[in-house]
Protein backbone atom coordinates (compact mmCIF):
# COMPACT_ATOMS: atom_id res chain seq x y z
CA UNK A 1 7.06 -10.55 13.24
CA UNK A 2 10.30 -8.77 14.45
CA UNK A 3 10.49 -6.40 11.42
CA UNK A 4 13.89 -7.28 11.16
CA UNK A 5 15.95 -6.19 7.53
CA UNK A 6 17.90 -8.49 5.46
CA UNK A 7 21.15 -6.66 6.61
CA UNK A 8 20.67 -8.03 10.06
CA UNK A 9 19.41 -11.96 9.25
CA UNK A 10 22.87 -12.02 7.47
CA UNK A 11 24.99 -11.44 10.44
CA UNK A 12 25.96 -14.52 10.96
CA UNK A 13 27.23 -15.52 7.58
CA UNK A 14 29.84 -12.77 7.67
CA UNK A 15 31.25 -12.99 11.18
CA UNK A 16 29.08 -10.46 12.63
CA UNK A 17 27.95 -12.82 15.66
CA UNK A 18 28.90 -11.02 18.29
CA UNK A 19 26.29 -8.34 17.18
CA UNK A 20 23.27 -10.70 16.18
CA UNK A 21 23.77 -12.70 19.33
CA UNK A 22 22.67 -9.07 20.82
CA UNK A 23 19.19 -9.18 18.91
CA UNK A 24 16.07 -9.82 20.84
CA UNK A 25 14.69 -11.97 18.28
CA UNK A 26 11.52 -11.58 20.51
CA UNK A 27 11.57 -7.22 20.42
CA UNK A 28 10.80 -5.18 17.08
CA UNK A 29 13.01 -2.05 15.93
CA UNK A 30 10.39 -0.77 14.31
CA UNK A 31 7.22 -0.63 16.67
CA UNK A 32 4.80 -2.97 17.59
CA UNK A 33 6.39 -6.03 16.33
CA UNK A 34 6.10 -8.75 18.62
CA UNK A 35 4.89 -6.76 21.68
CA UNK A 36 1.82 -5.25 19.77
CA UNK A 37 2.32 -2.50 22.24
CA UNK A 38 2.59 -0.08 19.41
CA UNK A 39 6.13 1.63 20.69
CA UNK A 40 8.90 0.67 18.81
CA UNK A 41 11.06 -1.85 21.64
CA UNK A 42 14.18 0.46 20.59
CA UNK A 43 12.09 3.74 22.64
CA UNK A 44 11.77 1.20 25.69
CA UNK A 45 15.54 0.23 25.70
CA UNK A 46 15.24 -3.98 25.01
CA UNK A 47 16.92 -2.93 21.45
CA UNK A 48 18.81 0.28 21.95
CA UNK A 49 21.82 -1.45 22.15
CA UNK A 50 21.80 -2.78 19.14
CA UNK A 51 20.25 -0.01 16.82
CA UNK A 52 23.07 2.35 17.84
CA UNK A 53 25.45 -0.05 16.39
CA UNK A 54 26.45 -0.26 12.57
CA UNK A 55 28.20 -4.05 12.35
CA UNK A 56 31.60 -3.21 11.01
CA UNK A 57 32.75 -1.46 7.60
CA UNK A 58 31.86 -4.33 5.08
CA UNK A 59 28.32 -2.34 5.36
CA UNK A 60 30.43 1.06 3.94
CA UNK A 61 31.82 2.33 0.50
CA UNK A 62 34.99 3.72 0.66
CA UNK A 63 34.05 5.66 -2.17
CA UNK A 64 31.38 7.27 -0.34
CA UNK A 65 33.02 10.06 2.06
CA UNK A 66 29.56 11.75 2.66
CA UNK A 67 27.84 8.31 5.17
CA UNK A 68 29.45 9.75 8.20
CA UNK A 69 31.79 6.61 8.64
CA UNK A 70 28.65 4.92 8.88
CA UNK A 71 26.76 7.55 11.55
CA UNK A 72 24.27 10.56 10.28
CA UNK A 73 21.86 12.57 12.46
CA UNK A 74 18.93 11.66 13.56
CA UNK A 75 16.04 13.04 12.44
CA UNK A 76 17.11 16.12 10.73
CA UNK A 77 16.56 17.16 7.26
CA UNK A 78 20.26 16.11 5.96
CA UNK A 79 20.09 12.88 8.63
CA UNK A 80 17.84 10.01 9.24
CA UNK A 81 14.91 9.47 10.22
CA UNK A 82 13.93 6.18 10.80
CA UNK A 83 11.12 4.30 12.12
CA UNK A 84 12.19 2.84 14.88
CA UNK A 85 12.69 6.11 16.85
CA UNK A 86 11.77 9.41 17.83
CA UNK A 87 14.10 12.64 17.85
CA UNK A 88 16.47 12.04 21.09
CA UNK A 89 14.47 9.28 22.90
CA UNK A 90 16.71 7.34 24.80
CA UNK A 91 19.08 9.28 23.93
CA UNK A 92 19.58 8.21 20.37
CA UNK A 93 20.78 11.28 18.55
CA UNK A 94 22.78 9.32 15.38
CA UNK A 95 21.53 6.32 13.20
CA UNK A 96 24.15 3.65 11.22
CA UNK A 97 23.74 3.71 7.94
CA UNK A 98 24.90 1.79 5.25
CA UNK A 99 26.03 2.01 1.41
CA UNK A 100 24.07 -1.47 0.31
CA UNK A 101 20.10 -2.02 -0.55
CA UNK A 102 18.22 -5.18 -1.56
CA UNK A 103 16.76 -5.22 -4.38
CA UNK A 104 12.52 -5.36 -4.71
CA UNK A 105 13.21 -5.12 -8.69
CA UNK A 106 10.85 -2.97 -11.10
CA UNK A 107 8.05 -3.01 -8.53
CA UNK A 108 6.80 1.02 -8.24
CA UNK A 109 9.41 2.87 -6.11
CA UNK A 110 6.28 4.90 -4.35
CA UNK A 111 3.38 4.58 -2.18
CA UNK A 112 0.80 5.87 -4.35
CA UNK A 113 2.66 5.59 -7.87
CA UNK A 114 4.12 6.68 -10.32
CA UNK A 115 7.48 8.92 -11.35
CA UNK A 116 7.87 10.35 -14.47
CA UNK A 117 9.72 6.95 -15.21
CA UNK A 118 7.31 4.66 -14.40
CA UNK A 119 4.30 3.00 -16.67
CA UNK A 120 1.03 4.37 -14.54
CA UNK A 121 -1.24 1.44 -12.86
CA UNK A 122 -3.93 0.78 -15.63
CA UNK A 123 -2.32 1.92 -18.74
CA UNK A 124 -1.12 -0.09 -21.46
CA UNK A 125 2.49 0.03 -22.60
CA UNK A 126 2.89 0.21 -26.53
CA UNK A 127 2.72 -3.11 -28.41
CA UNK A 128 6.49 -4.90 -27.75
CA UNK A 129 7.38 -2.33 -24.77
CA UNK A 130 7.60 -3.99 -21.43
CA UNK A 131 6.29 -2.14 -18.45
CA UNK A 132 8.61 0.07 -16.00
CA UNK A 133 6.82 -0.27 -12.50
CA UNK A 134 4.72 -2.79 -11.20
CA UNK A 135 2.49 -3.13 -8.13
CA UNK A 136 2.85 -3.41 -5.02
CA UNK A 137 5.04 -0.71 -4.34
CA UNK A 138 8.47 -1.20 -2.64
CA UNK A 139 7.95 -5.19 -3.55
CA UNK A 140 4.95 -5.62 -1.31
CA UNK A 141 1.71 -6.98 -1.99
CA UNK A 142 -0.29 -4.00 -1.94
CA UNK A 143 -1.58 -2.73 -4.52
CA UNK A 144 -2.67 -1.26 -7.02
CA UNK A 145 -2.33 2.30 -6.10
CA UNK A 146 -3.30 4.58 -4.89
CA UNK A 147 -3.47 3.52 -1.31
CA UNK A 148 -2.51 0.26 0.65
CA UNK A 149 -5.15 -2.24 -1.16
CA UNK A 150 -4.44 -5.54 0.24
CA UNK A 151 -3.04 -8.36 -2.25
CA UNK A 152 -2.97 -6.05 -5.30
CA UNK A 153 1.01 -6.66 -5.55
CA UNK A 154 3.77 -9.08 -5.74
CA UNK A 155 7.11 -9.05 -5.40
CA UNK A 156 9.10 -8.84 -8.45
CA UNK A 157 12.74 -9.05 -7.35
CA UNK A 158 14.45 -10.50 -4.36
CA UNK A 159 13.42 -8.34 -1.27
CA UNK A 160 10.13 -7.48 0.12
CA UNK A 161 9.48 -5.33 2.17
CA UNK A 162 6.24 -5.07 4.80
CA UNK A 163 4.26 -8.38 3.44
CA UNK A 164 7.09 -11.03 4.41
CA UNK A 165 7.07 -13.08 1.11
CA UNK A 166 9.94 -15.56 0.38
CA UNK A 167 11.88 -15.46 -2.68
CA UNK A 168 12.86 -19.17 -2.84
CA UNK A 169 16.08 -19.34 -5.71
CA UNK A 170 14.28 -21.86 -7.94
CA UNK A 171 11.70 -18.42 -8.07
CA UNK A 172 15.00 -16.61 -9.90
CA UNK A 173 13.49 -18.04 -13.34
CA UNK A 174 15.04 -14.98 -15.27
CA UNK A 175 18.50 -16.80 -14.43
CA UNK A 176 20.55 -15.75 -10.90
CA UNK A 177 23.58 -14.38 -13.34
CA UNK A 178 20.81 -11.85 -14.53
CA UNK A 179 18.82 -11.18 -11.50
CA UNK A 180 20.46 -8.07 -9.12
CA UNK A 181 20.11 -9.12 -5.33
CA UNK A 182 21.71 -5.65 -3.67
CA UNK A 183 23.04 -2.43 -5.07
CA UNK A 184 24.55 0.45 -3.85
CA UNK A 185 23.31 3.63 -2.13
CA UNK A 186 24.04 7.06 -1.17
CA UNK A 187 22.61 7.89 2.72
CA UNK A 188 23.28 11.01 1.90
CA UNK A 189 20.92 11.33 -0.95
CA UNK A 190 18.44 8.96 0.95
CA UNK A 191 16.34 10.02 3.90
CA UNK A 192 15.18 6.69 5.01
CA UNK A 193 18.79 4.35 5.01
CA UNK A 194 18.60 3.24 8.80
CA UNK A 195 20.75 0.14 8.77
CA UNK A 196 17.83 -1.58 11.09
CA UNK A 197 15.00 -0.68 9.58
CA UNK A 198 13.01 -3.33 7.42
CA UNK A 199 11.30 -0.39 5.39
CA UNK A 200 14.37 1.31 4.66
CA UNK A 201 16.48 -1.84 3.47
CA UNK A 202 15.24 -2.18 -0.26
CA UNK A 203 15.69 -0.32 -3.55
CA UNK A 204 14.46 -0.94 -7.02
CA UNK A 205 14.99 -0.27 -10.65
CA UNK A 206 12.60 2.00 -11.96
CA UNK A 207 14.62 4.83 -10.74
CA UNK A 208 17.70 5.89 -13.22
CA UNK A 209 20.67 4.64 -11.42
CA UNK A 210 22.64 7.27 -10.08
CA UNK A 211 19.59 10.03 -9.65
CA UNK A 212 20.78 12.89 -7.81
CA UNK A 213 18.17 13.65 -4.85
CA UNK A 214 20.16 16.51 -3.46
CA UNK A 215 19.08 18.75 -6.29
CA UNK A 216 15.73 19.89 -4.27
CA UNK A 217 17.50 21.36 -1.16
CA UNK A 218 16.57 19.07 1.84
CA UNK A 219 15.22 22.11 3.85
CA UNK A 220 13.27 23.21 0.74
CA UNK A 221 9.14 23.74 0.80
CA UNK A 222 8.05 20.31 1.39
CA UNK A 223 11.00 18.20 1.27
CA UNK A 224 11.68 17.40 5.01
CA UNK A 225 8.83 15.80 6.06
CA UNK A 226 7.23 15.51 3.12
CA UNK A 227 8.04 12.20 2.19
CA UNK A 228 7.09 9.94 -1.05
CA UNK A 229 4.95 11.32 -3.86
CA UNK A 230 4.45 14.44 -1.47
CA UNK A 231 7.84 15.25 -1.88
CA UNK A 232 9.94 17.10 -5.32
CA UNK A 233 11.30 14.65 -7.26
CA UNK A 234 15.01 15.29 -6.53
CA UNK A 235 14.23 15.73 -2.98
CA UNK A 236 15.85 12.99 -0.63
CA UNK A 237 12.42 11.84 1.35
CA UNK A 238 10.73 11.40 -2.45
CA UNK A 239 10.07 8.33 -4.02
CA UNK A 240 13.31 9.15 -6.46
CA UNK A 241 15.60 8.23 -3.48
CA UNK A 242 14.68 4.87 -3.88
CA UNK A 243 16.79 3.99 -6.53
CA UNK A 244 20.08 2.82 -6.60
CA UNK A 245 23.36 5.32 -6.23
CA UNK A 246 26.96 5.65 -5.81
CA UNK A 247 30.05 8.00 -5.99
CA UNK A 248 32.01 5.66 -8.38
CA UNK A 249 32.17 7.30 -11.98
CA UNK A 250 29.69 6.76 -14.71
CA UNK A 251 27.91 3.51 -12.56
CA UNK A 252 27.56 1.39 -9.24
CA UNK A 253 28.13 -1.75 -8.16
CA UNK A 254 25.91 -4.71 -7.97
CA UNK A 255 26.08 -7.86 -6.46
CA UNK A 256 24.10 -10.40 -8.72
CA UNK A 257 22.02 -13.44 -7.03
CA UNK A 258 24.71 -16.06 -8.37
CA UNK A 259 27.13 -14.09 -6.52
CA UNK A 260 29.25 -11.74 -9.06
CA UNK A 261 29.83 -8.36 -8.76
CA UNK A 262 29.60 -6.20 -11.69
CA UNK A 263 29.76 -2.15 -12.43
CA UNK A 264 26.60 -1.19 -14.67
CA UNK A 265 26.67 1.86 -16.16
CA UNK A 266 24.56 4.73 -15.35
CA UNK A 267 23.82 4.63 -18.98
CA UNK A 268 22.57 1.37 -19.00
CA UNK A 269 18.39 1.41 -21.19
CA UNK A 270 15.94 2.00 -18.10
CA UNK A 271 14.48 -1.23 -20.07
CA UNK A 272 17.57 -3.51 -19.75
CA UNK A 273 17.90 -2.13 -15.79
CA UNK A 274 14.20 -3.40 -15.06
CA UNK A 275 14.57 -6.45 -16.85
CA UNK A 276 17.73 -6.99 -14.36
CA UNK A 277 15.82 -5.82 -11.52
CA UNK A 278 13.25 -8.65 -11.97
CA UNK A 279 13.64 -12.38 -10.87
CA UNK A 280 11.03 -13.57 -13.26
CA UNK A 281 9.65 -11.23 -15.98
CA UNK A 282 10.68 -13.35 -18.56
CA UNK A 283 12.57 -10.49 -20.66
CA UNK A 284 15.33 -11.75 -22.25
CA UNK A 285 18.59 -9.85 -22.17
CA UNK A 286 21.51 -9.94 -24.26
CA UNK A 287 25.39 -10.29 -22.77
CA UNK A 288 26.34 -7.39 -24.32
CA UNK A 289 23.45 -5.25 -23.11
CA UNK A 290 25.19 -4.10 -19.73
C-alpha cells in the first residue's frame, strides 16, 4: 500500500502528468508504506520532491485568500502538520494544501465518537429519525468506538480512508445526482489538509457545513497537539474540522458523483446533509430540499 490520497490517483485525468509521472508508486508519503521500514519515504528523500509540490491552482479557491496560495507552515499551530513528516526534516518547512475533500459521508467525523451532532454508538434514534454518524470513523472499517476495533465500520460515502475499500458506482444506490463525492475546505480552519496525505484527504457530513474551528484559538490549552476528541470543539486539530467549509456566503460548493456542481446552503437540515453525504442509506430526499 502506497498510502496515496485520491487527489494524487487523479493526476492524470486533469493534465497533471508531469507531476504523477514523479510518484514512486513503490515509496509511501506517509510512513511505512511499501518499505515497512516505519519512516515515512518523504524523511529519506525518494518522495520529497513531490510532497513539496501542490499540482497547479485547480486544487485552490479563489475565494479562499487565507490557503497561502496553496503553501502553510509546517507543523505549527496555525500550519500543517501532516503525517508524512517531521518539523524541518529534509528541509521541508511548508506543506501544499488544498481547498477540496472527498467525501466519507455521515460516517463519525472522530476517532473515538461522537460531537454534540452526532447519534452516540449504541443508542437508538427516535422512531422515524435517521441516525447522524455511523461507524467506522472517517469512512473506515473500524469500529465501533471507542478505539480502532477491527471490521466494526463501513464506508458510507465515496472515500475511505485507512481500510482501502472500493466504492464501485453501481454501490451509489441513493442515486449519483444525490450522492456528494468532494466538498470544499478551509486549511486554515483545518489542521490536518496536507494535499498528500491519505488521512487528511476526506471530510464528512455530520459536521454543520461551514463550522468555524478558529473560534478556540489554535495556541489555546489543548488545541495544538491535542488533536480529535482531545481537542475543543471549535479548535482546528478537533474532530469539528472535519466537516466541510468555505468563504463563499451562506454555503459551499459541492461536486456531486454524476458530476454537477451545486452551492448548498449552510442552512441546509443536518438530516437532508447526511442523507446527501451517504451513497446508500436509502433516505429519500426531495428536489426542493437543498
Amino acid at each position: 500500500m502506497n498510502q496515496l490520497p485520491w487527489r494524487a490517483l487523479l493526476l492524470p485525468q486533469i493534465e497533471g502528468n508531469p507531476v504523477y509521472n514523479a510518484i514512486n508508486l513503490g515509496a509511501s508519503p506517509t510512513g511505512g508504506g511499501t518499505t515497512g521500514s516505519g519512516t515515512a519515504d518523504a524523511q529519506s528523500g525518494s518522495f520529497l520532491t513531490v510532497v513539496n509540490t501542490l499540482p497547479g491552482s485547480v486544487w485552490l479557491c479563489p475565494s479562499d485568500g487565507t490557503n497561502g496560495d496553496g503553501r502553510m507552515p509546517c507543523c505549527t499551530a496555525t500550519g500543517q502538520w501532516p503525517a508524512y513528516v517531521q518539523p524541518n526534516v529534509m528541509g521541508v518547512t511548508t506543506i501544499p494544501v488544498t481547498n477540496y475533500q472527498g467525501s466519507f459521508g455521515d460516517n463519525f467525523s472522530g476517532v473515538n465518537c461522537c460531537t454534540p451532532w452526532e447519534t452516540p454508538w449504541g443508542v437508538t434514534p427516535p422512531l422515524g429519525q435517521n441516525r447522524l454518524g455511523y461507524p467506522g470513523f472517517w469512512g473506515s472499517l473500524w469500529g465501533p468506538p471507542p478505539g480502532l476495533a477491527p471490521l466494526g465500520g463501513s464506508l458510507r460515502g465515496i472515500f475511505d480512508c485507512y481500510t482501502q475499500q472500493k466504492c464501485a458506482l453501481n454501490s451509489v444506490t441513493d442515486g449519483t445526482s444525490n450522492t456528494i463525492m468532494v466538498g470544499e475546505d478551509l486549511p486554515s480552519r483545518q489542521g490536518g489538509n496536507a494535499f498528500w496525505s491519505f488521512n487528511e484527504a476526506t471530510t464528512g457530513t455530520t459536521v454543520p457545513m461551514n463550522w468555524n474551528t478558529n473560534s478556540y484559538p489554535a495556541n489555546g490549552p489543548g488545541c495544538f497537539g491535542g488533536w480529535e476528541m482531545l481537542s475543543p470543539l471549535g479548535c482546528r486539530f478537533s474532530s469539528g474540522r472535519k466537516g466541510f467549509k468555505s468563504f463563499h456566503p451562506g454555503g459551499a460548493n459541492f461536486l456531486f458523483t454524476d458530476g454537477s456542481v451545486h452551492f448548498l446552503k449552510q442552512s441546509i437540515n443536518l438530516f437532508t446533509y447526511n442523507a446527501l453525504g451517504s451513497r446508500a442509506g436509502g433516505e429519500v430526499i426531495s428536489s426542493d430540499a437543498y
